[in-house]
N, C-alpha and C. Protein backbone atom coordinates (compact mmCIF):
# COMPACT_ATOMS: atom_id res chain seq x y z
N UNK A 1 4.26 -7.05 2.35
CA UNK A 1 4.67 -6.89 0.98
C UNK A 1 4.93 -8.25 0.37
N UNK A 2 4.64 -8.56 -0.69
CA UNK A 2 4.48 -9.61 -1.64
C UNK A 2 6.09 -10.17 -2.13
N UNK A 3 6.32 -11.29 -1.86
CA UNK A 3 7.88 -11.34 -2.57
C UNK A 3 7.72 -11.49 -4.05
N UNK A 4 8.72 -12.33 -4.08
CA UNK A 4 8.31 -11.88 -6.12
C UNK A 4 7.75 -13.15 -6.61
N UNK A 5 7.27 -13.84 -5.78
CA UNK A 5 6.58 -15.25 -6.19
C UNK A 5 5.05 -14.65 -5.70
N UNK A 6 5.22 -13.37 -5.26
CA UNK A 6 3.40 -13.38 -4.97
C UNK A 6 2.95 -13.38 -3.71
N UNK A 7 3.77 -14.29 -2.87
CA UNK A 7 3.24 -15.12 -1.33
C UNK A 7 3.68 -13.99 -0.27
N UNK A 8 3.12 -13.62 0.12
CA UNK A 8 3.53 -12.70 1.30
C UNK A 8 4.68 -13.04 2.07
N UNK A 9 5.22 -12.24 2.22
CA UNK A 9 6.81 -13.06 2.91
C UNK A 9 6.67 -13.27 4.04
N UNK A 10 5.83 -12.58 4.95
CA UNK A 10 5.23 -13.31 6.61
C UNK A 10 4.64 -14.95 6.21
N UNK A 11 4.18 -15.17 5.75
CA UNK A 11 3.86 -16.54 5.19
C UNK A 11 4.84 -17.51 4.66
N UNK A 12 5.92 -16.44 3.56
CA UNK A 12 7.12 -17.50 2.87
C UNK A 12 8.14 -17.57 4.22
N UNK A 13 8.11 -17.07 5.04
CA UNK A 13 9.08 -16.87 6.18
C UNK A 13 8.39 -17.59 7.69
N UNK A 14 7.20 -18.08 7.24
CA UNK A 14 6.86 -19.07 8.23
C UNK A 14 6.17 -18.63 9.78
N UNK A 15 6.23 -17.03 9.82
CA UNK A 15 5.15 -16.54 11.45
C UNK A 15 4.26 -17.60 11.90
N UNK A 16 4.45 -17.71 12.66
CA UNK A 16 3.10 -18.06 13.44
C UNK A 16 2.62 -17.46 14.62
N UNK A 17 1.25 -17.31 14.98
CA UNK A 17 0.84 -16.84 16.02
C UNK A 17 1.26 -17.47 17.17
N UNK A 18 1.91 -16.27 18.20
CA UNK A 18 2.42 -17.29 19.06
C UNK A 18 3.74 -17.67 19.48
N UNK A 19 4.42 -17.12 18.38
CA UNK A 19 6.06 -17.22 18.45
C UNK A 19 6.57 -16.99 19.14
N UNK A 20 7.48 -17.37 19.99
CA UNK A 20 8.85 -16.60 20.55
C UNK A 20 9.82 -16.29 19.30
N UNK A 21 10.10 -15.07 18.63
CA UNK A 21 11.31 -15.04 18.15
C UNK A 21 12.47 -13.86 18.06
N UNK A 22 13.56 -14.20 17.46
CA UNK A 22 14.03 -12.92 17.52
C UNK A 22 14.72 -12.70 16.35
N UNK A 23 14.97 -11.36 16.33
CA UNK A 23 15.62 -10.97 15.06
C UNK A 23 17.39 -10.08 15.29
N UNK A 24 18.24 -10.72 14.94
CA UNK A 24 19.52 -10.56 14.87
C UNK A 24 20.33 -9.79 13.78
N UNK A 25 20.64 -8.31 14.15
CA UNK A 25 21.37 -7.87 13.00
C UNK A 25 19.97 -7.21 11.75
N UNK A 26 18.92 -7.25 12.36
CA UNK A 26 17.94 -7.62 10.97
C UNK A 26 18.37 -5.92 10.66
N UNK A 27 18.24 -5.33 8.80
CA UNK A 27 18.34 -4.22 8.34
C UNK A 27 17.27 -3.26 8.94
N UNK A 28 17.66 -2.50 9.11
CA UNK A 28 16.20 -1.15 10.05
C UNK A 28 14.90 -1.40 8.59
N UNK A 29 15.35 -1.79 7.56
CA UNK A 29 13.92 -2.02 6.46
C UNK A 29 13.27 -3.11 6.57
N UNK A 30 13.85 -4.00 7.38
CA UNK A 30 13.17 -5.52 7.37
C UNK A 30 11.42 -5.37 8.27
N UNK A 31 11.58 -5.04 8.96
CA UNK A 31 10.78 -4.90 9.90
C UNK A 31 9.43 -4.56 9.01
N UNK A 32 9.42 -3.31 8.16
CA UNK A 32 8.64 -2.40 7.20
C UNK A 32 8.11 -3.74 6.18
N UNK A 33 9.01 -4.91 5.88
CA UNK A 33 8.17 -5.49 5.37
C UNK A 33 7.41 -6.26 5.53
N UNK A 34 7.61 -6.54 7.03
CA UNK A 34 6.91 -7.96 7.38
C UNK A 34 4.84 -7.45 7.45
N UNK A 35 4.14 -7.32 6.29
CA UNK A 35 3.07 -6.91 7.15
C UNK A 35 2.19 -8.16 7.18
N UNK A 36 1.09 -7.75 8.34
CA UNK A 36 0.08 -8.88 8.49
C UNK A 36 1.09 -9.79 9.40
N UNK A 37 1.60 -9.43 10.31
CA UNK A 37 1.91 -10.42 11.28
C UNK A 37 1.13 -11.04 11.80
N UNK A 38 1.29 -12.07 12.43
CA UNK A 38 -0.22 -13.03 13.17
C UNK A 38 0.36 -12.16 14.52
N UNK A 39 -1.13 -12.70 15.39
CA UNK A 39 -0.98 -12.02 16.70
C UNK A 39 0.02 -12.98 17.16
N UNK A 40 0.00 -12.07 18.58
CA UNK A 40 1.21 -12.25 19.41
C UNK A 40 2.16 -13.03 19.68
N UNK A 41 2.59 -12.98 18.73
CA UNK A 41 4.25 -12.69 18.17
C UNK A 41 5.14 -12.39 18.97
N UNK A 42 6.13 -12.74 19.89
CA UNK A 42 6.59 -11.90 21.09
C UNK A 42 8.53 -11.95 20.76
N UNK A 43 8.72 -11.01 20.40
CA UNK A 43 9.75 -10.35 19.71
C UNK A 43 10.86 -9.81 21.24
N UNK A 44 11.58 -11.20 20.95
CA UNK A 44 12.64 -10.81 22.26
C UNK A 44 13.76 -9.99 21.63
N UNK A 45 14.95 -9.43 22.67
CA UNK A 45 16.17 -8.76 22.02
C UNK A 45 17.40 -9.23 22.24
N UNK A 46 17.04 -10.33 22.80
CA UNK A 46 18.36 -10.82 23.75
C UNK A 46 18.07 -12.52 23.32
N UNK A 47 19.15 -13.23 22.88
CA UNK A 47 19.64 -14.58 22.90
C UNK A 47 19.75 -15.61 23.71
N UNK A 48 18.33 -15.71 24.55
CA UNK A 48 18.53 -16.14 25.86
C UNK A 48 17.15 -17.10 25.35
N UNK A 49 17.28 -18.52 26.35
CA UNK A 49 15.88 -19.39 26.53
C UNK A 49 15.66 -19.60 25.24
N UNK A 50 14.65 -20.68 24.83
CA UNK A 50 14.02 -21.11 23.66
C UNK A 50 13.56 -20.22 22.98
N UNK A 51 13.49 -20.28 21.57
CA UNK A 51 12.92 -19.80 20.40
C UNK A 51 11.54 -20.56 19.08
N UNK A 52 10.98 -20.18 18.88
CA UNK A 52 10.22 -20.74 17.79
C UNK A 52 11.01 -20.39 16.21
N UNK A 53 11.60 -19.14 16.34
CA UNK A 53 12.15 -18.54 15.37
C UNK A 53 13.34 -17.28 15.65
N UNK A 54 14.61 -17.83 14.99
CA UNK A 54 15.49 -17.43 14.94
C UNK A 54 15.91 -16.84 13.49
N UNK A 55 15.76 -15.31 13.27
CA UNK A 55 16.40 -14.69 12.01
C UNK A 55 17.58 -13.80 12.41
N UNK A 56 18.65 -14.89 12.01
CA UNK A 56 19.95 -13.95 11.79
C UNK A 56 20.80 -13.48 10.53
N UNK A 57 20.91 -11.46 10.38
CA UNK A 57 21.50 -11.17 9.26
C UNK A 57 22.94 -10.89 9.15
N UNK A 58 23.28 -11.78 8.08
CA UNK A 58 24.89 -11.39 8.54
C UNK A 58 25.66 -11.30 6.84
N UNK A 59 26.39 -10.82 6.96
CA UNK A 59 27.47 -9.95 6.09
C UNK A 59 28.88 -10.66 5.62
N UNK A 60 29.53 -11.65 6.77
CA UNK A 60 31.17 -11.71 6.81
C UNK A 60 30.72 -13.61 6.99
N UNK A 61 31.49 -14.40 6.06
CA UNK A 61 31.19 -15.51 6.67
C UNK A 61 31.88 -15.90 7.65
N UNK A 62 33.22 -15.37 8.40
CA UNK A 62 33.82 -15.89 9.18
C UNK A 62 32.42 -15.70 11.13
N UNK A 63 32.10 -14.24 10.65
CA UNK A 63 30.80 -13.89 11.76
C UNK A 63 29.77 -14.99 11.82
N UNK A 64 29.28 -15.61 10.69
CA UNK A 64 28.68 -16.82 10.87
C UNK A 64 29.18 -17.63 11.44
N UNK A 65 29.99 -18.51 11.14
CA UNK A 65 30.59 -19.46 11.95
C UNK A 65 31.05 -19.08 13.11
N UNK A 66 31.03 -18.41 13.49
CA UNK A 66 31.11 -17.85 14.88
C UNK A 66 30.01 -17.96 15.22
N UNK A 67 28.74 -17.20 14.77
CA UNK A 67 27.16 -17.29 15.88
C UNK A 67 26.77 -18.63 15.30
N UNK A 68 26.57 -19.23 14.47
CA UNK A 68 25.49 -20.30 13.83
C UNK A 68 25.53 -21.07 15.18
N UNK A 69 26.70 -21.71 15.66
CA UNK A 69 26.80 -23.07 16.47
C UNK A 69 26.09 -22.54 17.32
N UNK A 70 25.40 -21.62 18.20
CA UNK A 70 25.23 -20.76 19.25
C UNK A 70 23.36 -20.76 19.48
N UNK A 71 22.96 -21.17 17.53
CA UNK A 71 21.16 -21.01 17.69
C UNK A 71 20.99 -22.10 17.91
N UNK A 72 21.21 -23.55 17.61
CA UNK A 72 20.53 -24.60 17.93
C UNK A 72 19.84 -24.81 19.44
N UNK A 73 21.07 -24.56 20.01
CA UNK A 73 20.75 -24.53 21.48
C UNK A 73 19.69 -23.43 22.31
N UNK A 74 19.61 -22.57 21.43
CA UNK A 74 18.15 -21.98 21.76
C UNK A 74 17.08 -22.08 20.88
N UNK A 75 16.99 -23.14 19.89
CA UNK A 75 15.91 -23.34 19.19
C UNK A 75 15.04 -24.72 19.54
N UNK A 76 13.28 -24.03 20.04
CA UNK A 76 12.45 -25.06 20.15
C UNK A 76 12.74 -26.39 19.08
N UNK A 77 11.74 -27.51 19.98
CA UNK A 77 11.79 -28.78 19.04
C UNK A 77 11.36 -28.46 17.62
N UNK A 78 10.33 -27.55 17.45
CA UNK A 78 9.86 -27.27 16.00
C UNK A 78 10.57 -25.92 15.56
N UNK A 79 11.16 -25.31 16.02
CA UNK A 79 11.53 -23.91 15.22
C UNK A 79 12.51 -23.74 14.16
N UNK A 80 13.01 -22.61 13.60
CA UNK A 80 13.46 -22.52 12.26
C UNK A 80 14.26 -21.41 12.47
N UNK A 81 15.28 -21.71 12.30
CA UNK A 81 16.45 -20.51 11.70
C UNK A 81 16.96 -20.29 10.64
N UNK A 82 16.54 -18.77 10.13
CA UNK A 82 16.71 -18.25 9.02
C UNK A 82 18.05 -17.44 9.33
N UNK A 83 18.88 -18.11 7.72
CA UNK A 83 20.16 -17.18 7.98
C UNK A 83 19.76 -16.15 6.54
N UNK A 84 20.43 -14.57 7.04
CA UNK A 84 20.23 -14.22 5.64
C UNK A 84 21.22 -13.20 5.35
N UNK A 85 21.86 -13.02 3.85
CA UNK A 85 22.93 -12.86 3.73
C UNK A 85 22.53 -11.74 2.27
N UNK A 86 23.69 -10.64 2.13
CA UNK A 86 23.37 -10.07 0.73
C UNK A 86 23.46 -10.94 -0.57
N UNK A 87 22.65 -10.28 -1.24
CA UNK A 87 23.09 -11.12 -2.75
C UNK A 87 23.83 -10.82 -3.36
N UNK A 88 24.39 -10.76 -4.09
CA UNK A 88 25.75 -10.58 -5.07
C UNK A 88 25.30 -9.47 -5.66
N UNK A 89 24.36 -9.35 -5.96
CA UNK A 89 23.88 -8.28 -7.47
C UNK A 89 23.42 -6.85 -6.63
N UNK A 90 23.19 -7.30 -5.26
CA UNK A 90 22.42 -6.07 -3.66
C UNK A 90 23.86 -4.87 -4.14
N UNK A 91 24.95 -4.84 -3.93
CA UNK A 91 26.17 -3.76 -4.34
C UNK A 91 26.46 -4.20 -2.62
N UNK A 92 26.21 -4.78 -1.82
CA UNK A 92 26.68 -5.12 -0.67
C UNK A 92 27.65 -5.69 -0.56
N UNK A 93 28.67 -5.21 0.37
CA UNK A 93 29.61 -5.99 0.45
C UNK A 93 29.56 -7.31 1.52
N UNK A 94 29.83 -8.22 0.76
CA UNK A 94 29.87 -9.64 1.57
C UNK A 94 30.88 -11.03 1.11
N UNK A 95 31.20 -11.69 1.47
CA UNK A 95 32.30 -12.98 1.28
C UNK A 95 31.13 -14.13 1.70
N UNK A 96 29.95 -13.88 1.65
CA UNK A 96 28.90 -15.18 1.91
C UNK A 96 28.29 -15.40 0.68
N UNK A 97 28.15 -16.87 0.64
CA UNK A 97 26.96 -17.27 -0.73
C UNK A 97 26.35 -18.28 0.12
N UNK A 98 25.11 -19.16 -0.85
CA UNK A 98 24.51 -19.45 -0.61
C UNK A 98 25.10 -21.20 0.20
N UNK A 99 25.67 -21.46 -0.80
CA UNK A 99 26.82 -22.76 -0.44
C UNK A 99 27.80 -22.67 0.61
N UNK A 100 28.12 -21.43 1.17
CA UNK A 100 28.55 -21.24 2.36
C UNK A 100 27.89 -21.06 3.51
N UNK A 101 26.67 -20.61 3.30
CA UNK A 101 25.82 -20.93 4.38
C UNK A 101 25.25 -21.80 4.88
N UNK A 102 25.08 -22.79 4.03
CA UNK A 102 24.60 -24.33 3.91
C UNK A 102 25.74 -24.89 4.76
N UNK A 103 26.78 -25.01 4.26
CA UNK A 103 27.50 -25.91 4.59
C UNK A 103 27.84 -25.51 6.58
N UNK A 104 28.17 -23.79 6.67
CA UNK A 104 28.08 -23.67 7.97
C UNK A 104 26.79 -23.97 8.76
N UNK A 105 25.93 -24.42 8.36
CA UNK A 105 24.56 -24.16 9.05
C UNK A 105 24.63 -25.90 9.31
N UNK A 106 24.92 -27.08 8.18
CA UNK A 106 24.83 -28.07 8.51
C UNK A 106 25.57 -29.03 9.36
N UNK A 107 26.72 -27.93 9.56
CA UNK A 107 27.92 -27.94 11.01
C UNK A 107 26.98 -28.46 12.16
N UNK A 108 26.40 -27.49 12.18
CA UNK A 108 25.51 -27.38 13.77
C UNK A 108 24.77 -28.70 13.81
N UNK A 109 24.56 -30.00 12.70
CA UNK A 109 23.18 -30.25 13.17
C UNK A 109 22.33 -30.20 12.48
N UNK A 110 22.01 -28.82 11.97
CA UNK A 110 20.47 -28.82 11.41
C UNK A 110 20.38 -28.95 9.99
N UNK A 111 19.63 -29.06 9.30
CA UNK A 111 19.43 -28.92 7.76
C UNK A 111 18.38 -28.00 7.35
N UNK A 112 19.17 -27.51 6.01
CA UNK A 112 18.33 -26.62 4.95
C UNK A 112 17.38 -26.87 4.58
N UNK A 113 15.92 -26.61 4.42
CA UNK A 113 14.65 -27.09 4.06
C UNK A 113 14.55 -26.04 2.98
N UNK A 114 14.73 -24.55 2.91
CA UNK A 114 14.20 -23.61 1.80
C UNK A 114 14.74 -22.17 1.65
N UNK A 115 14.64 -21.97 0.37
CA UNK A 115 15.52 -20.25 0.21
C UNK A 115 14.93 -19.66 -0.13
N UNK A 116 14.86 -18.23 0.03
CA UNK A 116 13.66 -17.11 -0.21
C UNK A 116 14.05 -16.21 -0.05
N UNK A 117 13.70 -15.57 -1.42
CA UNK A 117 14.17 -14.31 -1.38
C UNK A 117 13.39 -13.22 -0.82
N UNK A 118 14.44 -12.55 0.27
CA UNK A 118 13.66 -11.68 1.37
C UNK A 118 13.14 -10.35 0.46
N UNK A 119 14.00 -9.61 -0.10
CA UNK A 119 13.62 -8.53 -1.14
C UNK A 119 14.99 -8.41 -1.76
N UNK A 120 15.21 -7.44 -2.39
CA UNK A 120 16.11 -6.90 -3.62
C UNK A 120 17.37 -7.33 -2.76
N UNK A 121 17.41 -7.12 -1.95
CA UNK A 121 19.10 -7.11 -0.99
C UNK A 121 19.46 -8.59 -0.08
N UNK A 122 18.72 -8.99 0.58
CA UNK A 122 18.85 -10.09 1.15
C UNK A 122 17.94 -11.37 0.34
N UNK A 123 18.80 -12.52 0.48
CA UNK A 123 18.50 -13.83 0.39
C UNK A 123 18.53 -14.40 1.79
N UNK A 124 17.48 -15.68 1.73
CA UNK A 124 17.32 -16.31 2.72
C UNK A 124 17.67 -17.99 3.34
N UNK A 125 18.21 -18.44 4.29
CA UNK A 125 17.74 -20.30 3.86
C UNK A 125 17.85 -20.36 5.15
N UNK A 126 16.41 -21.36 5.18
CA UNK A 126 15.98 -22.23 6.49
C UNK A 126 16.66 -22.92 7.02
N UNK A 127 17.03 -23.30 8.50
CA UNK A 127 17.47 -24.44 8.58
C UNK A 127 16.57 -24.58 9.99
N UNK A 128 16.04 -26.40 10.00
CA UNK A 128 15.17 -26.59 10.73
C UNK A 128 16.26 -27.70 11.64
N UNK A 129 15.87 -28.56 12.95
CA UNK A 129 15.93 -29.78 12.93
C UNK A 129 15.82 -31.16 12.31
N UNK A 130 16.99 -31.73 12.69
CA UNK A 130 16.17 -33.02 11.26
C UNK A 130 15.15 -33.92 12.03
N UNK A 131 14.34 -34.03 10.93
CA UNK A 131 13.00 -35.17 11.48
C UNK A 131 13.55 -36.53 11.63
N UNK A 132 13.38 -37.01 12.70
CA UNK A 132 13.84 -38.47 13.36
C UNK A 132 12.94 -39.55 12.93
């Protein structure tokens, strides 16, 4: 499904064929949108060993700062963790914005590269390794 810029969100969200990744917390609808995955894709369930891609959804910011410090250390030299959080306008209840996620995410280490909106309910932002 198309986000609202057009770009397929398997594309604005970065798949690649080949991935190790996993998905944390993700909504039982997330899944429904990702179409056109590249092949094999290998979709672990458990928080263990390296990652190419890490998507975690979360609700409470104090729950963030609790898991964030926890992905670096399982994220490959090139991979990307997406945190994603409701939007204000979703009717979800949440105490996260976008400036709070940033700032917990740049705790760890890593930095924000991009935000994207996943669909009507969740927002998104990257955080990669920094380039040396």
């Amino acid at each position: 499904m198309a986000g609202y810029s057009g770009t397929p969100l398997v594309k604005k969200l970065g798949f690649k064929e080949g991935q190790v990744a996993i998905l944390l917390q993700e909504p039982k609808e997330f899944r429904g949108l990702l179409e056109d995955l590249p092949e094999n894709i290998i979709f672990k369930k458990k928080l263990s060993g390296d990652f190419d891609y890490i998507h975690y959804f979360c609700k409470a910011k104090l729950e963030l700062a609790d898991s964030f410090p926890k992905f670096p250390d399982h994220l490959a030299d090139k991979g990307m963790v997406w945190i994603s959080w409701p939007k204000m306008s979703s009717g979800v209840k949440t105490d996260l914005k976008e400036d709070m996620v940033r700032e917990i995410g740049l705790k760890t280490g890593l930095v924000d590269v991009k935000v994207c909106a996943i669909d009507e309910t969740w927002s998104g932002l990257l955080f990669r390794r920094r380039v040396k």
